[in-house]
C-alpha atoms as a PDB file:
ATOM      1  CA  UNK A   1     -51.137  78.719 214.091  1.00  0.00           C
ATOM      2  CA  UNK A   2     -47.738  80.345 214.095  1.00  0.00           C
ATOM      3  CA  UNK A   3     -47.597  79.838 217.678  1.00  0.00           C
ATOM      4  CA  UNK A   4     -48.235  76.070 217.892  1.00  0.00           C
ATOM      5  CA  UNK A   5     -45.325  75.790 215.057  1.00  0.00           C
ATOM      6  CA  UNK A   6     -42.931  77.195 217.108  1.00  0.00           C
ATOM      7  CA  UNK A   7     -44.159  75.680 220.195  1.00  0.00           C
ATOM      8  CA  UNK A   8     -43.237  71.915 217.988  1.00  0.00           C
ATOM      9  CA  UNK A   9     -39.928  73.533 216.692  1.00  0.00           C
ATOM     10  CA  UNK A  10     -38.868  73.850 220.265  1.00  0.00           C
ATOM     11  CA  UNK A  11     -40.124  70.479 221.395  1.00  0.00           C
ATOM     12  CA  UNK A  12     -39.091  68.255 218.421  1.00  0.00           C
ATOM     13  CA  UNK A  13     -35.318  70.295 218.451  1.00  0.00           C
ATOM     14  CA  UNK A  14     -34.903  69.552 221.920  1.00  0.00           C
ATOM     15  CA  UNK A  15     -36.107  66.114 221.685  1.00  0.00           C
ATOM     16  CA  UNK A  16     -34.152  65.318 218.517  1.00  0.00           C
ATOM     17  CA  UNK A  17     -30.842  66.669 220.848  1.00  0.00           C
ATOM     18  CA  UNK A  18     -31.413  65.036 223.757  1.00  0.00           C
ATOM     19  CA  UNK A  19     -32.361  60.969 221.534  1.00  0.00           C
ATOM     20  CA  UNK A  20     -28.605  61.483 220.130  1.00  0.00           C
ATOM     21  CA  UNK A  21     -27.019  62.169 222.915  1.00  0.00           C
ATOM     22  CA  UNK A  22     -28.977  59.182 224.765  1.00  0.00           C
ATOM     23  CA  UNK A  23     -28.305  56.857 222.065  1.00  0.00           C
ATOM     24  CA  UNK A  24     -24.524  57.990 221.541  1.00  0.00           C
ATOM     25  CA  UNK A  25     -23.112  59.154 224.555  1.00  0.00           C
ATOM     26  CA  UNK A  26     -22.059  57.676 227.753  1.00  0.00           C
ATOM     27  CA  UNK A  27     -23.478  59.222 230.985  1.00  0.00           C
ATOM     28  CA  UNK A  28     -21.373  61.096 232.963  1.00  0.00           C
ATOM     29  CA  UNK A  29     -17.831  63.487 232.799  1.00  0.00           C
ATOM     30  CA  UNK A  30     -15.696  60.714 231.584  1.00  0.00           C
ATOM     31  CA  UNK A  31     -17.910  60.213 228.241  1.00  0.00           C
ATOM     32  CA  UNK A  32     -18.089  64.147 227.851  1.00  0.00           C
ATOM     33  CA  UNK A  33     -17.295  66.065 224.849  1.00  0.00           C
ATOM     34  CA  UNK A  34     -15.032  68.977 224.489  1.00  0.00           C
ATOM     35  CA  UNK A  35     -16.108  71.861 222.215  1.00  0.00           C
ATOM     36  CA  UNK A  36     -14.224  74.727 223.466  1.00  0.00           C
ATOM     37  CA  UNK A  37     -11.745  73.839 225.245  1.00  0.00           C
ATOM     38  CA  UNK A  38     -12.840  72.571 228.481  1.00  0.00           C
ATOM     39  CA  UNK A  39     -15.463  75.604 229.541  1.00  0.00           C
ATOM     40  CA  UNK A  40     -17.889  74.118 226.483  1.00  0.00           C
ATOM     41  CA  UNK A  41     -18.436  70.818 226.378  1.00  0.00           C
ATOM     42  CA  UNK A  42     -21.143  68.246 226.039  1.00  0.00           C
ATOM     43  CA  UNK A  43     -22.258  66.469 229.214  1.00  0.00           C
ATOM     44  CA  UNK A  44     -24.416  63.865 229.196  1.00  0.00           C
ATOM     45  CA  UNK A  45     -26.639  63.449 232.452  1.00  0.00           C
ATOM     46  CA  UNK A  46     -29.873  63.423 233.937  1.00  0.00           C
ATOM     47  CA  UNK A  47     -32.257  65.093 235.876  1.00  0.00           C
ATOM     48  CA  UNK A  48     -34.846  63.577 238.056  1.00  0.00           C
ATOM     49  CA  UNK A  49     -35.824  66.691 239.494  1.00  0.00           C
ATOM     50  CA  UNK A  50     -36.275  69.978 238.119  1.00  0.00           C
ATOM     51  CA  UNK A  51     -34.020  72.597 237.717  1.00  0.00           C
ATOM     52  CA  UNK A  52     -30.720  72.245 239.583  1.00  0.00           C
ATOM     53  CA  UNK A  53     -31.596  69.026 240.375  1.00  0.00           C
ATOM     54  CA  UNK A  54     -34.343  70.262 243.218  1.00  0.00           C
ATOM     55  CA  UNK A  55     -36.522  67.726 244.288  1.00  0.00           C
ATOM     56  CA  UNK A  56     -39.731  67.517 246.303  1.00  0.00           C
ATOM     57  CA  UNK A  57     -42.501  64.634 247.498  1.00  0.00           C
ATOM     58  CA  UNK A  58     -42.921  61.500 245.845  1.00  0.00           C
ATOM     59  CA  UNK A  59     -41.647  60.194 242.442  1.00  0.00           C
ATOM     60  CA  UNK A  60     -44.212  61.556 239.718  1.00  0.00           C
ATOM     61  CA  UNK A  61     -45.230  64.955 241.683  1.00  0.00           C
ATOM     62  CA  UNK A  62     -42.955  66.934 239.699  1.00  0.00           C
ATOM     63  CA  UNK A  63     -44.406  65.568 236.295  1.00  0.00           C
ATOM     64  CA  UNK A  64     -47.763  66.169 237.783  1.00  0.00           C
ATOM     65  CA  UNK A  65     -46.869  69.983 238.748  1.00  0.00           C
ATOM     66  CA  UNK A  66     -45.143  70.087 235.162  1.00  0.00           C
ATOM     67  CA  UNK A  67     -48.504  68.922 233.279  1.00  0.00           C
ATOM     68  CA  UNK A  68     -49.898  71.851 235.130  1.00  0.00           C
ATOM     69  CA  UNK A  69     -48.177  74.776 234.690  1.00  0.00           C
ATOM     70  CA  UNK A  70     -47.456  73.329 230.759  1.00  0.00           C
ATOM     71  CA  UNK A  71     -52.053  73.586 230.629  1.00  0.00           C
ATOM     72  CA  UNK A  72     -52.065  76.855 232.222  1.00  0.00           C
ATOM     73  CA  UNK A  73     -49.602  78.302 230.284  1.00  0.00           C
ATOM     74  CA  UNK A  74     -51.529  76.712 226.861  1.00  0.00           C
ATOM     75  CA  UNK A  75     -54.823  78.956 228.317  1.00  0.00           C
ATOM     76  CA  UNK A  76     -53.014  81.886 228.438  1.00  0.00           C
ATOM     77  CA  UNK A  77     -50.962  81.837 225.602  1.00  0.00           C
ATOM     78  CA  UNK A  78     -54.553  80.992 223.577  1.00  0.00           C
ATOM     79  CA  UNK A  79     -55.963  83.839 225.462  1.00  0.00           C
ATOM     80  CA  UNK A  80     -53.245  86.344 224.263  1.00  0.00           C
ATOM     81  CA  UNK A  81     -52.054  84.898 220.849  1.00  0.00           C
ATOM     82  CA  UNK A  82     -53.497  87.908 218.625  1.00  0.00           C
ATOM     83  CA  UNK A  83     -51.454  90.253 221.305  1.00  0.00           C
ATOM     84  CA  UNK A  84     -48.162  91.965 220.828  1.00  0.00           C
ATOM     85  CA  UNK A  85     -46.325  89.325 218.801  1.00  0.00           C
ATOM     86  CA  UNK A  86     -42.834  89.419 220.645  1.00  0.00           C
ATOM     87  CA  UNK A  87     -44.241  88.355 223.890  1.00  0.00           C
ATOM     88  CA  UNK A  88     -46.332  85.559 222.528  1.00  0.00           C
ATOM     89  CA  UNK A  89     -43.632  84.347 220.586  1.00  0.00           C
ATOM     90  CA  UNK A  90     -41.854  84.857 224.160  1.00  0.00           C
ATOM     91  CA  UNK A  91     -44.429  82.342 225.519  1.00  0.00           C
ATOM     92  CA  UNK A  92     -44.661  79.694 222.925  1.00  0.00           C
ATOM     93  CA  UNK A  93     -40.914  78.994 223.159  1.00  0.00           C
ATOM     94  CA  UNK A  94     -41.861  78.866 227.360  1.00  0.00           C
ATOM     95  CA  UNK A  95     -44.233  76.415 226.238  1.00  0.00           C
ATOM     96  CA  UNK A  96     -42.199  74.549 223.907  1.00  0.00           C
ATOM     97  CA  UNK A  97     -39.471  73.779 226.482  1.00  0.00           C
ATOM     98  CA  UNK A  98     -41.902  72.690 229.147  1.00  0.00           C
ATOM     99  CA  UNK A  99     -43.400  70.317 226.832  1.00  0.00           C
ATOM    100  CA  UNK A 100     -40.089  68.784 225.865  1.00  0.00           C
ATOM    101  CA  UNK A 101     -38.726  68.048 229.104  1.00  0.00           C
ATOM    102  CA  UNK A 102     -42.189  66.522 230.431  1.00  0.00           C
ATOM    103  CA  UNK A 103     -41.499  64.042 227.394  1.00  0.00           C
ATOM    104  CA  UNK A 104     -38.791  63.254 229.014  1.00  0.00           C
ATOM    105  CA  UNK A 105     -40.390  62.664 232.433  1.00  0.00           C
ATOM    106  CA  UNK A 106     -43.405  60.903 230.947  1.00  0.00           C
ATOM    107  CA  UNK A 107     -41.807  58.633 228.847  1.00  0.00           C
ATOM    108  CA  UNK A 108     -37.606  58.033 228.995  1.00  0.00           C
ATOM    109  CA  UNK A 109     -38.300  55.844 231.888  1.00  0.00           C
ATOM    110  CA  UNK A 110     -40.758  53.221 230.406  1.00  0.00           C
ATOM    111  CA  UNK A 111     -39.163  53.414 226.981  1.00  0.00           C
ATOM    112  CA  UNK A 112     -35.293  52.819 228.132  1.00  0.00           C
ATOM    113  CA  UNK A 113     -36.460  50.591 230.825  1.00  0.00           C
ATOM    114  CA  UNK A 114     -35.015  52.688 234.004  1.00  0.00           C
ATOM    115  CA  UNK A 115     -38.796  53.319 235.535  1.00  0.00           C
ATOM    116  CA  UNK A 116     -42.034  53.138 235.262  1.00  0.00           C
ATOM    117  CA  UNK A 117     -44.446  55.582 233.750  1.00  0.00           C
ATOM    118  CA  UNK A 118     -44.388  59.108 234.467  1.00  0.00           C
ATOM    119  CA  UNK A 119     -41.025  58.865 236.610  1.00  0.00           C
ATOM    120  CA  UNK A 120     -38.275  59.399 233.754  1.00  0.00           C
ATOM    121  CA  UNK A 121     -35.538  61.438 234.121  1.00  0.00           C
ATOM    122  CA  UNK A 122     -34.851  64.425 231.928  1.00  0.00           C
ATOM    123  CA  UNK A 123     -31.813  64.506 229.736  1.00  0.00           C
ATOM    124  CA  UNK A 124     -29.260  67.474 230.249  1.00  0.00           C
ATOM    125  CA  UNK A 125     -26.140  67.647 227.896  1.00  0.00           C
ATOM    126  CA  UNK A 126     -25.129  71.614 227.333  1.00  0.00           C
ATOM    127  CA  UNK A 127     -22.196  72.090 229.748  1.00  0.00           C
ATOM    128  CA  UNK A 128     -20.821  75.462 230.544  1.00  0.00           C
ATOM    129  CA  UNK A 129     -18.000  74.345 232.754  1.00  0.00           C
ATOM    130  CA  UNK A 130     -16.383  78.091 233.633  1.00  0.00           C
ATOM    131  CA  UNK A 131     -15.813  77.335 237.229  1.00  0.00           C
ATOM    132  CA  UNK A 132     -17.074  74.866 239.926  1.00  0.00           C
ATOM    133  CA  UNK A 133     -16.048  74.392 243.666  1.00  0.00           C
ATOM    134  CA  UNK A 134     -17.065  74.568 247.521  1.00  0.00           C
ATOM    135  CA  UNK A 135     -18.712  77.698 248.490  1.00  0.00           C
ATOM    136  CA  UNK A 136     -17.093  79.303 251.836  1.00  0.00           C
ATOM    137  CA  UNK A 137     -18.759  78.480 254.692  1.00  0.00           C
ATOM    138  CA  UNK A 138     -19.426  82.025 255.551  1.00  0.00           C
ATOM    139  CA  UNK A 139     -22.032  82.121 252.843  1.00  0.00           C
ATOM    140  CA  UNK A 140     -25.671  82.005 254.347  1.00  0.00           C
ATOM    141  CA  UNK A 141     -27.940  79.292 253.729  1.00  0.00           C
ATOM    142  CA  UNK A 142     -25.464  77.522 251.013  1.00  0.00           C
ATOM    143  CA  UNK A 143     -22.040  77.876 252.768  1.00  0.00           C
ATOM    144  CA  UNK A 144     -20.000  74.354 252.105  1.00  0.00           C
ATOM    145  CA  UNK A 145     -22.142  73.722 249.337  1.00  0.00           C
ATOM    146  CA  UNK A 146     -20.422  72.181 245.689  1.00  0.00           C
ATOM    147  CA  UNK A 147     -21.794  74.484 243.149  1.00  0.00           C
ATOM    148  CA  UNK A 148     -21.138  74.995 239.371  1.00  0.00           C
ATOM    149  CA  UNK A 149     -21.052  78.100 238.452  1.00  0.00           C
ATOM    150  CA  UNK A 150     -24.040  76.915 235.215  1.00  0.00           C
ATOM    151  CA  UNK A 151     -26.117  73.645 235.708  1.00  0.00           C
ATOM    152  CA  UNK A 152     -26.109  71.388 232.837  1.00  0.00           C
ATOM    153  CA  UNK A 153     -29.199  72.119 230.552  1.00  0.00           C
ATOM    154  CA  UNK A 154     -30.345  71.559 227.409  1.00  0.00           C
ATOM    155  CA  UNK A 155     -32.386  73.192 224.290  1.00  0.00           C
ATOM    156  CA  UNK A 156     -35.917  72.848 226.206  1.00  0.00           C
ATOM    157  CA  UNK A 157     -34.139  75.021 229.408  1.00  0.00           C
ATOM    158  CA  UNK A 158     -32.772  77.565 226.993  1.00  0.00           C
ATOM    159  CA  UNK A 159     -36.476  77.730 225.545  1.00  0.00           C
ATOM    160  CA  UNK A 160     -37.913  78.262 228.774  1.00  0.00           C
ATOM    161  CA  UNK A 161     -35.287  80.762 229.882  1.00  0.00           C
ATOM    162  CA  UNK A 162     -35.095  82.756 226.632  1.00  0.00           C
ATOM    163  CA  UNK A 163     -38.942  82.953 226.491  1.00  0.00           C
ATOM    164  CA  UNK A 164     -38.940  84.637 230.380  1.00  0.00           C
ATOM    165  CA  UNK A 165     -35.938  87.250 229.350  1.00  0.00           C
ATOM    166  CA  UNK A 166     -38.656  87.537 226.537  1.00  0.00           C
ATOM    167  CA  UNK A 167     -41.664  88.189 228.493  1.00  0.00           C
ATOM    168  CA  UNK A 168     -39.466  90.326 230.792  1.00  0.00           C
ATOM    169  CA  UNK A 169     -38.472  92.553 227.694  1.00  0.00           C
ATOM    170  CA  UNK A 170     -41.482  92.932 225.888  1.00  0.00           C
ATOM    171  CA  UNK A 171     -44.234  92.497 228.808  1.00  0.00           C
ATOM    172  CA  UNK A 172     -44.732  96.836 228.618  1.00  0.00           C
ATOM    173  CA  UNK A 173     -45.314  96.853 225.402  1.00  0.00           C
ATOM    174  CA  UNK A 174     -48.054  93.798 225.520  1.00  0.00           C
ATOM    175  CA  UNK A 175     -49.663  95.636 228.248  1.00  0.00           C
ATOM    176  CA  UNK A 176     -49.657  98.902 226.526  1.00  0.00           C
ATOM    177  CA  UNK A 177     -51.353  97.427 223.659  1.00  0.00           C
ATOM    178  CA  UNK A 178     -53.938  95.964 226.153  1.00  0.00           C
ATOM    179  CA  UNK A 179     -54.604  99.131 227.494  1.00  0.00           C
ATOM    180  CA  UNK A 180     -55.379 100.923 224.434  1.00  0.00           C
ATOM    181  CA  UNK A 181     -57.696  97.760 223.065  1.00  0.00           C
ATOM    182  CA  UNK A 182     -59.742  98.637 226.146  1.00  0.00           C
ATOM    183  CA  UNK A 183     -62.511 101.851 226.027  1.00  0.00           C
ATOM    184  CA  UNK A 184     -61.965 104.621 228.421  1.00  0.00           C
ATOM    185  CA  UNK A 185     -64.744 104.684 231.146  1.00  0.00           C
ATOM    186  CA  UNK A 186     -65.371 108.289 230.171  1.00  0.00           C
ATOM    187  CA  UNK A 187     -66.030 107.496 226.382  1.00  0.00           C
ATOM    188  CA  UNK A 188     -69.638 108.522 225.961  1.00  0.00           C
ATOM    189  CA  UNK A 189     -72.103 106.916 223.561  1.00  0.00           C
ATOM    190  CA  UNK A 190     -72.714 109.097 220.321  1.00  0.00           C
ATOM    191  CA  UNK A 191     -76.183 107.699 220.130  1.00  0.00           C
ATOM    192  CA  UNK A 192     -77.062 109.435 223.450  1.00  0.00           C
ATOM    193  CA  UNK A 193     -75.363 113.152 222.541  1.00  0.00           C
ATOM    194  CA  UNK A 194     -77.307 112.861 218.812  1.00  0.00           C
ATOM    195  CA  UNK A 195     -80.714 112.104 220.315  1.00  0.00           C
ATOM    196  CA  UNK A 196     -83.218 114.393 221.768  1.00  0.00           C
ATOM    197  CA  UNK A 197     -83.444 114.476 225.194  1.00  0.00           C
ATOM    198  CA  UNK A 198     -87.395 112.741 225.959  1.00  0.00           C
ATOM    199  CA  UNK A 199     -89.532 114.616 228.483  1.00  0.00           C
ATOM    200  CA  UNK A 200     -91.668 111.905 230.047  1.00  0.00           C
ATOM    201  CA  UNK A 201     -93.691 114.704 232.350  1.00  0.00           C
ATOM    202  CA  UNK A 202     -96.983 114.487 231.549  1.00  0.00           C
ATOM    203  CA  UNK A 203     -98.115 117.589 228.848  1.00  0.00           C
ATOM    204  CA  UNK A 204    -100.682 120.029 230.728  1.00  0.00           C
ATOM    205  CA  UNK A 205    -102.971 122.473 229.004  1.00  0.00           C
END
């Protein structure tokens, strides 16, 4: 039960985050925010792919492959949720962020009127803006590219992210305790060394 409560903290946090910024901010760098100076800001965009803006087949797949991985990780986690507490915590938070953002891709569409079930666009805000420019041509495969040093996220990505650095951290331990749950092949049955051995040879006189 613990679990699913964090699992909603994450998605109703993120969610609650990501309706203000929709409903108060304009899109884009000119309606951004300062916090910090100008390496911490809030950015309001959006996402219609998934992380770093990656994109692949036709509008929806990505929600579909999202609905998947979000039931698989549900098995597990209910699988595993009396295990080392740490790395199940590690996994509802994985969970938690998963589910927020396919809100976002289920629903923002249809209910701000920008497209049609199951093709909305996730909300990003959380801007790190440290540095951003071209990348030298000399570097393989993304030479020439414009890159920003961090992506703009939001609280669901720092769910998912801090709940892999979890699982990272405290996966030994979870499998350690899985180990020693599990009887040794050479543990013998006490019933068999306490009872006497039965002779079934037939008795001769």
């Amino acid at each position: 039960m613990r679990l699913f409560w964090i699992v909603a903290g994450v998605m109703v946090l993120d969610q609650a985050t990501k309706l203000v910024v929709r409903l108060n901010m304009d899109i884009g760098h000119l309606g951004a925010i300062n916090l910090l100076g100008d390496w911490l800001k809030f950015t309001y965009t959006e996402n219609p792919g998934m992380a770093f803006g990656i994109t692949f087949g036709p509008a929806g797949l990505i929600t579909v492959f999202s609905l998947l991985a979000a039931a698989m990780i549900t098995i597990y986690m209910f699988r595993v949720r009396t295990g080392y507490l740490p790395y199940t915590v590690s996994l509802a938070c994985i969970l938690g962020g998963a589910l927020g953002n396919i809100i976002d891709r289920l629903f923002y569409g249809m209910v701000f009127g920008y497209a049609p079930f199951f093709q909305g666009r996730v909300v990003d805000f959380i801007h790190f803006d440290i540095w951003y420019g071209q990348l030298p041509s000399a570097v393989p495969l993304i030479g020439d590219v414009y890159l920003a040093l961090f992506p703009i996220f939001n609280v669901a990505d720092i769910g998912i992210v801090g709940g892999v650095i979890g699982i990272l951290i405290f996966q030994k331990k979870f499998l350690a305790g899985v180990t020693a749950d599990q009887p040794s092949e050479e543990t013998v049955n006490p019933d068999v060394l306490s009872s006497p051995i039965q002779d079934s040879r037939p008795v001769t006189e």
